[in-house]
Protein backbone atom coordinates (compact mmCIF):
# COMPACT_ATOMS: atom_id res chain seq x y z
CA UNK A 1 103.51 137.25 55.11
CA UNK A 2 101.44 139.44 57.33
CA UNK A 3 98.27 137.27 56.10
CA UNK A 4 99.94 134.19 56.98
CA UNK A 5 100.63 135.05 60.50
CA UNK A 6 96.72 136.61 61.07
CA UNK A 7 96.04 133.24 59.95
CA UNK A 8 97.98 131.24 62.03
CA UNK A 9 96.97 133.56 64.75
CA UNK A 10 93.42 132.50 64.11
CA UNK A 11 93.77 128.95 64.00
CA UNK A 12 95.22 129.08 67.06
CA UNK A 13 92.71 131.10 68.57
CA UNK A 14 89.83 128.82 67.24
CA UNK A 15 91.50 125.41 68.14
CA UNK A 16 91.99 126.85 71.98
CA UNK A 17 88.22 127.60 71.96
CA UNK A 18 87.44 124.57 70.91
CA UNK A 19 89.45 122.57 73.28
CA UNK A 20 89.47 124.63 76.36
CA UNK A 21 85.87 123.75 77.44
CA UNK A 22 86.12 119.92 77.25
CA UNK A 23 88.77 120.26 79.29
CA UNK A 24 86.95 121.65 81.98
CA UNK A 25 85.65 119.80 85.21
CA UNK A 26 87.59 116.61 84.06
CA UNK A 27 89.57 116.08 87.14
CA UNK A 28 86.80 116.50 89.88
CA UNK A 29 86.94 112.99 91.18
CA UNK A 30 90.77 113.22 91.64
CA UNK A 31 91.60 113.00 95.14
CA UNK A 32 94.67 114.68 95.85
CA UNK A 33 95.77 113.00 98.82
CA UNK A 34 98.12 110.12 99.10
CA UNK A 35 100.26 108.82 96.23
CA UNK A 36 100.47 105.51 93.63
CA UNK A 37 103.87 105.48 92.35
CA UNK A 38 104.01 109.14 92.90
CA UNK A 39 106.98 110.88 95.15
CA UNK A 40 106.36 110.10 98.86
CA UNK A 41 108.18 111.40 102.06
CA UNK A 42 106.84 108.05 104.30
CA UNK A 43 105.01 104.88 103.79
CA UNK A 44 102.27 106.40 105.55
CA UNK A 45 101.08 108.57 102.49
CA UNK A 46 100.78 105.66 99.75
CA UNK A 47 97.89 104.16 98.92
CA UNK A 48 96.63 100.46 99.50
CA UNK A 49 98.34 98.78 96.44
CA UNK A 50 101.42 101.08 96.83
CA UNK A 51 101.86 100.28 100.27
CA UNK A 52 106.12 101.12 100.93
CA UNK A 53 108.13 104.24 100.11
CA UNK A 54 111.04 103.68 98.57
CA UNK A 55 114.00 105.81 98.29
CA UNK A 56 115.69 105.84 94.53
CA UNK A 57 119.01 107.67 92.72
CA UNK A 58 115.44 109.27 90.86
CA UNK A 59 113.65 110.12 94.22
CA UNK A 60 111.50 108.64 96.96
CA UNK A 61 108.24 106.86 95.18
CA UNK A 62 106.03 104.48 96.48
CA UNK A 63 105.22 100.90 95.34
CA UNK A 64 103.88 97.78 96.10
CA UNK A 65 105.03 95.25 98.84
CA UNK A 66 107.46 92.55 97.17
CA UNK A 67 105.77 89.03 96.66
CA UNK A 68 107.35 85.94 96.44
CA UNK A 69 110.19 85.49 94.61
CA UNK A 70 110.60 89.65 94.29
CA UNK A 71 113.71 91.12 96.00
CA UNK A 72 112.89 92.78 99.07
CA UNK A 73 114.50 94.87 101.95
CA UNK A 74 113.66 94.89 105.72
CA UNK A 75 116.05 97.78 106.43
CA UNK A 76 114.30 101.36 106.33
CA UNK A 77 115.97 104.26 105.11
CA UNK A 78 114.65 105.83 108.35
CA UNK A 79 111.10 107.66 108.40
CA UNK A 80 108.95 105.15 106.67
CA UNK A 81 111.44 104.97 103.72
CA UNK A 82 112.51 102.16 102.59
CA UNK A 83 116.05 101.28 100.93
CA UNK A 84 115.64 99.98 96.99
CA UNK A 85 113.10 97.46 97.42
CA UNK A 86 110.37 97.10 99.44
CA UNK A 87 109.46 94.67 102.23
CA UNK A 88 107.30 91.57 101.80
CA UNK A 89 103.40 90.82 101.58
CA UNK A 90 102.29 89.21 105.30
CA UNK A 91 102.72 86.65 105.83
CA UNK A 92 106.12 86.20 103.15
CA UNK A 93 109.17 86.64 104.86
CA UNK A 94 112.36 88.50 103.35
CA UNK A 95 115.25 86.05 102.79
CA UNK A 96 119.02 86.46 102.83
CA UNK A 97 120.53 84.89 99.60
CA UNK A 98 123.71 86.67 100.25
CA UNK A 99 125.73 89.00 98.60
CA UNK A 100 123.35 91.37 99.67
CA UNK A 101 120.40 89.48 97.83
CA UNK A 102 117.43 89.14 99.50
CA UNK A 103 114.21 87.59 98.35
CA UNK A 104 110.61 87.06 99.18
CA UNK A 105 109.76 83.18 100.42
CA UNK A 106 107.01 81.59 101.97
CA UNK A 107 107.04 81.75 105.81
CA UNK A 108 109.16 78.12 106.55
CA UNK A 109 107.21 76.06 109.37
C-alpha cells in the first residue's frame, strides 16, 4: 500500500511540473478593467459590445443593447442599472406592447 501511495505521490508531483510552466505568462494581455457579461455595479464599466448593466435574481451583469424585435426596458434600476432587459440600439426606440411587454422597433416617422 505504502508503494502505491509514493507512487501516486509522484505522479502527481511530475504532472504539476509539467503543467505549471505552460501555464505561466498566459494571461498578460488580459486587461482587467471593465466587464463583458461579467458582474457590473453601472453601465459605465462594460465594454463596447456589452454596453447596459442589468440587474438579475443571479446578479447585476452586463450585456448588449436590445435590437429590434428584442425586449427592452427604458426604466433604470437607478445607478446605471438597468431592470431585466436592456435599452435599445440608437436610433431603435423601446415600444410598449402592454402587459408590461416592451420591444425594440424602428424609430416611426
Amino acid at each position: 500500500m505504502r508503494n502505491l501511495d509514493v507512487g501516486l505521490l509522484t505522479v502527481a508531483v511530475l504532472f504539476a511540473l509539467h503543467t505549471v510552466p505552460r501555464c505561466f505568462g498566459m494571461d498578460d494581455d488580459i486587461d482587467w478593467g471593465g466587464t463583458s457579461g461579467n458582474e457590473c455595479d453601472h453601465s459605465q464599466q462594460c465594454y463596447e459590445g456589452y454596453e447596459c448593466c442589468v440587474s438579475s435574481s443571479d446578479g447585476n451583469r452586463c450585456k448588449p443593447l436590445a435590437q429590434i424585435g428584442q425586449r427592452c426596458s427604458e426604466e433604470g434600476a437607478g445607478g446605471g442599472v438597468y431592470k431585466g432587459d436592456c435599452p435599445c440600439v440608437k436610433p431603435h426606440t423601446c415600444g410598449d406592447k402592454g402587459e408590461g411587454i416592451k420591444i425594440c422597433e424602428a424609430p416611426k416617422g
